[in-house]
N, C-alpha and C. Protein backbone atom coordinates (compact mmCIF):
# COMPACT_ATOMS: atom_id res chain seq x y z
N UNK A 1 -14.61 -39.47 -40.93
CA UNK A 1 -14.26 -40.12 -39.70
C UNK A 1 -13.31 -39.22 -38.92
N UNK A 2 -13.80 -39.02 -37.55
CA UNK A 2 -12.52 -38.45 -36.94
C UNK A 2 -11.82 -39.32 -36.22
N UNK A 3 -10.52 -38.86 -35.82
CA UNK A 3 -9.70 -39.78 -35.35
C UNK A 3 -8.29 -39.24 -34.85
N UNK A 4 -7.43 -39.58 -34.55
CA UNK A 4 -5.69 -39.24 -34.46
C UNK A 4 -5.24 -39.73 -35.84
N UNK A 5 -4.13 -39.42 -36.87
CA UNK A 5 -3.79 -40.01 -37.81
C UNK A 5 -2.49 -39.54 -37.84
N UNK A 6 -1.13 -40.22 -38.06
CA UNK A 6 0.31 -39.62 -37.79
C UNK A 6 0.50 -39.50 -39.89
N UNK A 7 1.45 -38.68 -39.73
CA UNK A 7 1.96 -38.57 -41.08
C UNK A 7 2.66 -39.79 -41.92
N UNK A 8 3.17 -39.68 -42.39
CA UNK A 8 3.52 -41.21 -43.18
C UNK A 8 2.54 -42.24 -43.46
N UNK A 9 1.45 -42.10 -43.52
CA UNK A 9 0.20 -42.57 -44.19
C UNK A 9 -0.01 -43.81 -42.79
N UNK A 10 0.37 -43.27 -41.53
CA UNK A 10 0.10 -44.16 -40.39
C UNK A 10 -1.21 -44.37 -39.48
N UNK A 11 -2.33 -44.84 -39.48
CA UNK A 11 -3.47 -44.58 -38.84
C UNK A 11 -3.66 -45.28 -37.70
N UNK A 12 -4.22 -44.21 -36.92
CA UNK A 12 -4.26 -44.93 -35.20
C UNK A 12 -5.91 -44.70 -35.01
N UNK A 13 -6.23 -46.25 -34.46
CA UNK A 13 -7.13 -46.21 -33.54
C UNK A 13 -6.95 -45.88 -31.70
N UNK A 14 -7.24 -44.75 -31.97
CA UNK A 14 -6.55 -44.18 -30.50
C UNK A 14 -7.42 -44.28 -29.20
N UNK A 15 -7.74 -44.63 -28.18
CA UNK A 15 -8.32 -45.16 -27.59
C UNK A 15 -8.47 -43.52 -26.64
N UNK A 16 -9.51 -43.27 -26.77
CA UNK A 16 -9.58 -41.72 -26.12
C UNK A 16 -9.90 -41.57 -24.64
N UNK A 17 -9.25 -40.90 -23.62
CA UNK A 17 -9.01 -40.77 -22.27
C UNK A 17 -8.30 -41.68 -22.08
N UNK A 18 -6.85 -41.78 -22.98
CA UNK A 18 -6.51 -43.57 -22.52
C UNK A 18 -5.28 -42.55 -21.04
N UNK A 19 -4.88 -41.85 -21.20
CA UNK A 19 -4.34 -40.99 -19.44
C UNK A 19 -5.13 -41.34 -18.18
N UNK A 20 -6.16 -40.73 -18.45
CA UNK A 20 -6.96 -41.15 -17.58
C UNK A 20 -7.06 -42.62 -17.25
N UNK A 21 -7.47 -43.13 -17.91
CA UNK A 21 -7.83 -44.62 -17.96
C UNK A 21 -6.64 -45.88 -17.17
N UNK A 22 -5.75 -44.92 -17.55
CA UNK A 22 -3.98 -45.43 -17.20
C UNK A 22 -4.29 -45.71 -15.86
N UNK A 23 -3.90 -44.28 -15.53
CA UNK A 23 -4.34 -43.75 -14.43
C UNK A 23 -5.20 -44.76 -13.32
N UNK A 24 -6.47 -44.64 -13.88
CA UNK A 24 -7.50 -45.72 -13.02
C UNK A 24 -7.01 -47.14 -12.89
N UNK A 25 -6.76 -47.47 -14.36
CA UNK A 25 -5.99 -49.29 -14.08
C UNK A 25 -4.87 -49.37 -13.17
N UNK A 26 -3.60 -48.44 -13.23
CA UNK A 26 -2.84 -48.31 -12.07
C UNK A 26 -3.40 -49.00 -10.59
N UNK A 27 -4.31 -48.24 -10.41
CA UNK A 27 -4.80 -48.14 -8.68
C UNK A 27 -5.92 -49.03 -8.59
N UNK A 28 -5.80 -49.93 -9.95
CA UNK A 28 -6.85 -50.85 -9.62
C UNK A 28 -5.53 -52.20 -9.66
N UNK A 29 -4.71 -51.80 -9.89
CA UNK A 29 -3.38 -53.09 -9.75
C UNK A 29 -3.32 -53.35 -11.82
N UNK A 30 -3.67 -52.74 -12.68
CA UNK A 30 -3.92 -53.05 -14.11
C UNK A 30 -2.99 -52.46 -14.42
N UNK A 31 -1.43 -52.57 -15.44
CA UNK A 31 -1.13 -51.62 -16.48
C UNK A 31 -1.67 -51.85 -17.98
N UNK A 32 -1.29 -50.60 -17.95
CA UNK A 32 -1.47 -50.26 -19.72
C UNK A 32 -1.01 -51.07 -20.58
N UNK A 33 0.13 -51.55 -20.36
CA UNK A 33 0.97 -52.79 -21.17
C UNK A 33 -0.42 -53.88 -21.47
N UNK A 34 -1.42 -54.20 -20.48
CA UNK A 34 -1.93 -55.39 -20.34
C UNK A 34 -2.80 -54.89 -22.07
N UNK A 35 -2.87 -53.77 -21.96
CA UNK A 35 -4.12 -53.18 -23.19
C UNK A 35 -3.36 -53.09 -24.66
N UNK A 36 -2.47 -53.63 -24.88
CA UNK A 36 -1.53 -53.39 -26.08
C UNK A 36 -1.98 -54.81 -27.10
N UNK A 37 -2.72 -56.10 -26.43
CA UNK A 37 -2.76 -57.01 -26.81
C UNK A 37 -4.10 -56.84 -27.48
N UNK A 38 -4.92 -56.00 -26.80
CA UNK A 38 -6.20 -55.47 -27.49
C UNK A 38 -6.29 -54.22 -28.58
N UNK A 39 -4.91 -53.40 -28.31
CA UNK A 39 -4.76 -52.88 -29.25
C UNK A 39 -5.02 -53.33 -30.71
N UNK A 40 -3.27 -54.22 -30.77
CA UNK A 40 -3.41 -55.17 -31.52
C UNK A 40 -4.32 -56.05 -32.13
N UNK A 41 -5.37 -56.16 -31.67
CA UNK A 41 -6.31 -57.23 -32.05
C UNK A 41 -7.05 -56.23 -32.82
N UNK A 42 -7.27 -54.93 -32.42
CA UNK A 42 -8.20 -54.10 -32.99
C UNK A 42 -7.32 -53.26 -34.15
N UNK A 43 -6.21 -53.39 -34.58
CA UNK A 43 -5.62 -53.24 -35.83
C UNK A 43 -5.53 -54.27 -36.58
N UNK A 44 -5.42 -55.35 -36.03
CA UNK A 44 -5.59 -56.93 -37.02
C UNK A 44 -7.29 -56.67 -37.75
N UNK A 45 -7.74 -56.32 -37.23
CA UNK A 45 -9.35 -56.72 -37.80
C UNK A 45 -9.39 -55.49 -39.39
N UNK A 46 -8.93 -53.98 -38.89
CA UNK A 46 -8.43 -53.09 -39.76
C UNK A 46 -7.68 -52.97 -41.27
N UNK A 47 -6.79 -53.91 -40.40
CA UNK A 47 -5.29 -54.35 -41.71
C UNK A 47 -6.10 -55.01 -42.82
N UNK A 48 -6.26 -55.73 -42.65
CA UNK A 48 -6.92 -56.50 -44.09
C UNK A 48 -7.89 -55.54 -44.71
N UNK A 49 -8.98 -54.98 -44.42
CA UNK A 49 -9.43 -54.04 -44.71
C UNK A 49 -9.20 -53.06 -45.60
N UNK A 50 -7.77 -52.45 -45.03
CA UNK A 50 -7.16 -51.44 -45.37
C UNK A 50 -6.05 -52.13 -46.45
N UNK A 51 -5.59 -53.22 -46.78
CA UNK A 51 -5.25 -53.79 -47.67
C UNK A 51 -5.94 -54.54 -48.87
N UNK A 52 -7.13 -54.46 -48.51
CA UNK A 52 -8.06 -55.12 -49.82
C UNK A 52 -8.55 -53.12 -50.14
N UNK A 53 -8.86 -52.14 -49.57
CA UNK A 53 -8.62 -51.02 -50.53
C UNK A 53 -7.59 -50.43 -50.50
N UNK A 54 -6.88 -50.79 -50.13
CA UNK A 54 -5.46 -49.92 -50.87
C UNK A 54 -5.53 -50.16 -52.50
N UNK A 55 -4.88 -48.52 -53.16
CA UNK A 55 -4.87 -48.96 -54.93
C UNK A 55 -3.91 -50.04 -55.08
N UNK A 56 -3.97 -50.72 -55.99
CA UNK A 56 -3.14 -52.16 -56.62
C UNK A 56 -2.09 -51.14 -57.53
N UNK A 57 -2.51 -50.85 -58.13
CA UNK A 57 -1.13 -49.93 -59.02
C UNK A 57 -0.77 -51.24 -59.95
N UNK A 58 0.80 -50.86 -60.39
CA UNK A 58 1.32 -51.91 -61.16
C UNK A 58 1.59 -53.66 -60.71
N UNK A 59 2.18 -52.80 -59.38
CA UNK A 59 2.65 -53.16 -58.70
C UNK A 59 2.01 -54.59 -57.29
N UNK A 60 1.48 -53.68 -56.61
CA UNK A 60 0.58 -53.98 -55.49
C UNK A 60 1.20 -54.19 -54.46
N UNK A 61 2.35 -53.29 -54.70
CA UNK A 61 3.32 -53.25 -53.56
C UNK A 61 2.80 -52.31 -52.29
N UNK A 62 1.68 -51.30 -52.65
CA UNK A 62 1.59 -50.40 -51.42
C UNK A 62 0.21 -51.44 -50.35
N UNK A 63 -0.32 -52.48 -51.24
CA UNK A 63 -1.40 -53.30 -50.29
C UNK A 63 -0.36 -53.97 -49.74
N UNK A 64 0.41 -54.51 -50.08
CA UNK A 64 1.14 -55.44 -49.40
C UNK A 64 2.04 -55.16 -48.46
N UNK A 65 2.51 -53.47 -48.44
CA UNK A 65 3.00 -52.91 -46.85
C UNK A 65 2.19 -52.88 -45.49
N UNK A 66 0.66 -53.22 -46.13
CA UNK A 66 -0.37 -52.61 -45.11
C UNK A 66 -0.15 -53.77 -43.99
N UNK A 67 0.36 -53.31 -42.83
CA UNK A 67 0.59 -54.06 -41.79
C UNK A 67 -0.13 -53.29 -39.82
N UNK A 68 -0.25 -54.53 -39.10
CA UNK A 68 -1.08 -54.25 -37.94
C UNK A 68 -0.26 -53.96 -37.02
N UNK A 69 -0.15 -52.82 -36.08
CA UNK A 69 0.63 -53.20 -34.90
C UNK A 69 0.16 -52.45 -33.70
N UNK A 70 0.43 -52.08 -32.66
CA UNK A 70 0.57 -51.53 -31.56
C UNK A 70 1.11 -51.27 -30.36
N UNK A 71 0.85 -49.79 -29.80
CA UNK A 71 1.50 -49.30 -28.90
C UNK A 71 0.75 -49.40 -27.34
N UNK A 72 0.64 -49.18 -26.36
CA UNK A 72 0.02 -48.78 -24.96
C UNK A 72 -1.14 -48.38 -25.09
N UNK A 73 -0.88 -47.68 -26.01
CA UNK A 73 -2.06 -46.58 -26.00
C UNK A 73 -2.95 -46.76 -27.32
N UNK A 74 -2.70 -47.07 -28.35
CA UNK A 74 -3.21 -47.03 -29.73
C UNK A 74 -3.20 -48.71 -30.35
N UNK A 75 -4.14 -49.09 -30.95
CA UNK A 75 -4.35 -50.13 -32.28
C UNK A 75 -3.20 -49.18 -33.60
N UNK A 76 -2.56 -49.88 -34.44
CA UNK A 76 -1.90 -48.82 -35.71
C UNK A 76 -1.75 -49.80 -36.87
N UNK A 77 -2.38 -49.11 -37.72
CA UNK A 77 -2.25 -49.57 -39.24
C UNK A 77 -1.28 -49.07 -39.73
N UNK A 78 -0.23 -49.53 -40.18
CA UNK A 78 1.04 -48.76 -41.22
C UNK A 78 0.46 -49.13 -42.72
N UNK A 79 0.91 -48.20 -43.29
CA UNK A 79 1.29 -48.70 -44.72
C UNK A 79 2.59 -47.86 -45.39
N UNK A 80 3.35 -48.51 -46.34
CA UNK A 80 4.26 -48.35 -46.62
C UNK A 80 5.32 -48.00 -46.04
N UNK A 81 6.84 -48.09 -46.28
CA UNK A 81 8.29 -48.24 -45.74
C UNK A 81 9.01 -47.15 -46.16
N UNK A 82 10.00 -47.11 -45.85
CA UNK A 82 11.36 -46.15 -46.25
C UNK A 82 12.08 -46.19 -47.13
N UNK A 83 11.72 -48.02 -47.99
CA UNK A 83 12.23 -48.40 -49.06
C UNK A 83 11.36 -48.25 -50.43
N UNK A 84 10.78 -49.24 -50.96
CA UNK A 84 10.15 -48.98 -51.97
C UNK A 84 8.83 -48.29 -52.30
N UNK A 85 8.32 -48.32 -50.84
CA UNK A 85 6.96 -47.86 -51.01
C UNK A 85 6.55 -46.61 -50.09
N UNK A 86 7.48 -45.28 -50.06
CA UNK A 86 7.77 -44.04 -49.63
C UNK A 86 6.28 -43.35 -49.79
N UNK A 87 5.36 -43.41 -50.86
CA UNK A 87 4.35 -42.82 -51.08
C UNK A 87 2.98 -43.17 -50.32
N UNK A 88 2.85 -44.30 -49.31
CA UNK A 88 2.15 -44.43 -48.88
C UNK A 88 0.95 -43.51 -48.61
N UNK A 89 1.65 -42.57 -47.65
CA UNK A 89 1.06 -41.45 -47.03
C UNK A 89 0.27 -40.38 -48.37
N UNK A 90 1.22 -40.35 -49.28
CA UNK A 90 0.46 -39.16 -49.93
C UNK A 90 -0.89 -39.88 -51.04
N UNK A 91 -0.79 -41.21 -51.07
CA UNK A 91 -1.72 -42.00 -51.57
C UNK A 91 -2.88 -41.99 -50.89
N UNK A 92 -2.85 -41.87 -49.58
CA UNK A 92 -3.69 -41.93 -48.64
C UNK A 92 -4.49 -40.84 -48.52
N UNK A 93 -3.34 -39.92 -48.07
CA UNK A 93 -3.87 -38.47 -48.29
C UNK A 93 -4.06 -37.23 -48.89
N UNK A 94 -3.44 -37.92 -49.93
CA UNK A 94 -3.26 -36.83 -51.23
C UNK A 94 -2.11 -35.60 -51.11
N UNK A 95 -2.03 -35.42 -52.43
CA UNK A 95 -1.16 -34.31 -52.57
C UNK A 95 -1.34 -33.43 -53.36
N UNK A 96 -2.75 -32.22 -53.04
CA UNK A 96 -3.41 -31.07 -54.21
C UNK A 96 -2.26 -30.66 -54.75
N UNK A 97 -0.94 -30.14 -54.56
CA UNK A 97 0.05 -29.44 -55.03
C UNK A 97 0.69 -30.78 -56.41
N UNK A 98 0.65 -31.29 -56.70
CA UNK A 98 0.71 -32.04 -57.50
C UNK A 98 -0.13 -33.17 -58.48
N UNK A 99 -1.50 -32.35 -58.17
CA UNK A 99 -2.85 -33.17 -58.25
C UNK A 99 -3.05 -34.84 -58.14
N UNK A 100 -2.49 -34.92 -57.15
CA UNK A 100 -2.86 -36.05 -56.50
C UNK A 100 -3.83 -36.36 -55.32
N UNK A 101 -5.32 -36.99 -55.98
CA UNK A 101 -6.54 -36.77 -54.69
C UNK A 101 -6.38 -38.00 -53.89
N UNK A 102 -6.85 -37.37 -52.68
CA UNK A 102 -6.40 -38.54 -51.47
C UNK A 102 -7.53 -39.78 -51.73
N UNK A 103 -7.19 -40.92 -51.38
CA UNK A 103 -7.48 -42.04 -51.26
C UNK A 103 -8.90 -42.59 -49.63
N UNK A 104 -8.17 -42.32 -48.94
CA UNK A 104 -8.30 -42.19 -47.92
C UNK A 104 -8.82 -44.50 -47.68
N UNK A 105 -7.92 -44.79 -47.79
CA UNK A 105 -8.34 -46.16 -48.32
C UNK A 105 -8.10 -46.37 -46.31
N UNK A 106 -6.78 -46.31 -46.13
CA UNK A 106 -6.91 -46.08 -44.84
C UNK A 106 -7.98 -45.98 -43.21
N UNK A 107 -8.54 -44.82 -43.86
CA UNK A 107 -9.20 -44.22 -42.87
C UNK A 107 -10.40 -44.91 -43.22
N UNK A 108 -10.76 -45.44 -44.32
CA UNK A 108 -12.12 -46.00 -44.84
C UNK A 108 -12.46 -47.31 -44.18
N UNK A 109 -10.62 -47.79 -44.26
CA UNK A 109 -11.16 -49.68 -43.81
C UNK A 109 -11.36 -48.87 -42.50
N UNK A 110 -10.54 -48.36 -41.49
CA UNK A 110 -10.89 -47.94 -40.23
C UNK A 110 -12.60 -48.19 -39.52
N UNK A 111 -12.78 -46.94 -40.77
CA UNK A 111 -14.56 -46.69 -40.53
C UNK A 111 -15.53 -48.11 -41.05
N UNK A 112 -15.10 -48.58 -42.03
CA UNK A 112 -15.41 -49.73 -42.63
C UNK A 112 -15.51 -51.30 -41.37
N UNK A 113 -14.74 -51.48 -40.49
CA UNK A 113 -14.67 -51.94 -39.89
C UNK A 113 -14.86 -51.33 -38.19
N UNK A 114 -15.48 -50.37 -38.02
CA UNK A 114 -15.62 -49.71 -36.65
C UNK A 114 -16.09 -50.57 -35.94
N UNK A 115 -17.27 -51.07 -36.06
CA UNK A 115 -18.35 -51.86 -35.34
C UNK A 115 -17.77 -53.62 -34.76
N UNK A 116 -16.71 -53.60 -35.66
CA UNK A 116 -15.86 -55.05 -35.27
C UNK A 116 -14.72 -54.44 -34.08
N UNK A 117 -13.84 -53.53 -34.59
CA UNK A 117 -12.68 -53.66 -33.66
C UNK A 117 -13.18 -52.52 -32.10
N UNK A 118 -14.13 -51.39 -32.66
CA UNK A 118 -14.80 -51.27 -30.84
C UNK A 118 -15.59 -51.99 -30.02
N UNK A 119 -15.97 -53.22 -30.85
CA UNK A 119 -16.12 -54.62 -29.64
C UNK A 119 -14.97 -55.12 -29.27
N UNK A 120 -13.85 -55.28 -29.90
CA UNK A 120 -13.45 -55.56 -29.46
C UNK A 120 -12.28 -54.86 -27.81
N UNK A 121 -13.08 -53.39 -27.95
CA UNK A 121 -12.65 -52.73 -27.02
C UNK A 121 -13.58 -52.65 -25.51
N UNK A 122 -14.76 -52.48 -26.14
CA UNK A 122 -15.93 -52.66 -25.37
C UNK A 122 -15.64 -54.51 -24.68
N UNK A 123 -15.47 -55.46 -25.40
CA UNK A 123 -15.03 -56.68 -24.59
C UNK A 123 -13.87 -56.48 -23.32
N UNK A 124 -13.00 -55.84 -23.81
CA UNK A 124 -11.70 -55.82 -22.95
C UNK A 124 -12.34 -55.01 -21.98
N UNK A 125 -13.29 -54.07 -22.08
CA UNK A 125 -13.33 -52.97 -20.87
C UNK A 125 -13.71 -53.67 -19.95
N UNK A 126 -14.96 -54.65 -20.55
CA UNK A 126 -16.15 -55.24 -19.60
C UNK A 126 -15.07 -56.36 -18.87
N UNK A 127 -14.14 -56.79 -19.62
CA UNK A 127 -13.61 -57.51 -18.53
C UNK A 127 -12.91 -57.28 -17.21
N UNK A 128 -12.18 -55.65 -18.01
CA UNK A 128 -11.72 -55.40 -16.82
C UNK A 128 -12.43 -54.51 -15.92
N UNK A 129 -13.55 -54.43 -16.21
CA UNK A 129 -14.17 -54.15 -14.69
C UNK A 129 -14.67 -55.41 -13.90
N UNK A 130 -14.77 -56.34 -14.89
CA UNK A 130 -15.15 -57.54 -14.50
C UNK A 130 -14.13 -57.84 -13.29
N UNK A 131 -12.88 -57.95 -13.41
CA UNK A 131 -11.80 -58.20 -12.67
C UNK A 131 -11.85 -57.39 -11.33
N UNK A 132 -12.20 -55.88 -11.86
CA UNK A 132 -12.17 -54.98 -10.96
C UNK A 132 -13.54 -55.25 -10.03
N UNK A 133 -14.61 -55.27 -10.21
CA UNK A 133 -15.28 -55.78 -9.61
C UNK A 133 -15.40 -56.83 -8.52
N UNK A 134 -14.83 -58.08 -9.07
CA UNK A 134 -14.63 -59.17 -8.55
C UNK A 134 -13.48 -59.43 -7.28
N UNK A 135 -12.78 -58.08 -7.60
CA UNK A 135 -11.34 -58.13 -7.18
C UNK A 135 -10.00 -59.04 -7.44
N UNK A 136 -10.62 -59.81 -8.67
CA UNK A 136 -9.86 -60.75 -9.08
C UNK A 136 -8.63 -60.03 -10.25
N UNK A 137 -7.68 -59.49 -9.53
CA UNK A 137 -6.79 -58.83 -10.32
C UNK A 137 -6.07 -59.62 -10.74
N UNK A 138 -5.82 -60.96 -10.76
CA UNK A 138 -4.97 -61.47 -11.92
C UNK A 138 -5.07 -61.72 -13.12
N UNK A 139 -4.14 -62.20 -13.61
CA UNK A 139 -4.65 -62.23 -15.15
C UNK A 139 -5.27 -62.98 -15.39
């Protein structure tokens, strides 16, 4: 799968030409803020996903970091914290220097779930041309 992916075992569904796109909603009366709620929706569908394969370990503390959120620009899956569950990332992505093979549990629910959360992007677009169309710029 390709994609944007930040370090700390953080995965973004990144919404590509989202500058551009800014850009256009601007001058159609739209911000970006309005697209954060669809972000979100399209990391909710992810999260679970990415928490039913995350490894269980002893523990099952690293499924249970796996949480949904988002920015302007991006859907984001986290997993793991600063506290107990520091290894997220290298679970995810491995660490050859210590023979640890990546997981990629992450990037899997991602792909695992593609076809759900880019409807739900493809919905938001159509609406807002819908709006744009119509000229009905409110919410």
């Amino acid at each position: 799968m390709t994609g944007n992916y930040a370090a700390g075992g953080n995965g973004y569904l990144q919404l590509k030409g989202a500058g551009q796109l800014a850009k256009g909603l601007r001058q159609a009366g739209i911000e970006m803020r309005d697209l954060r709620a669809v972000n979100k929706q399209a990391a909710q569908i992810v999260a679970p996903e990415a928490k039913s394969l995350a490894p269980k370990g002893k523990t099952g503390r690293l499924a249970k970091s796996v949480r949904a959120g988002a920015t302007q620009k991006a859907g984001v899956v986290r997993a793991g914290n600063k506290g107990k569950v520091k290894y997220a990332g290298v679970i995810n992505y491995g660490w050859p220097r210590h023979n640890i093979k990546a997981t990629y549990f992450a990037n899997k629910a991602a792909k695992n779930t593609e076809p759900q959360w880019t409807q739900v992007y493809a919905d938001a677009v159509q609406k807002i041309i819908n709006r744009i169309t119509t000229g009905d710029l409110s919410k």
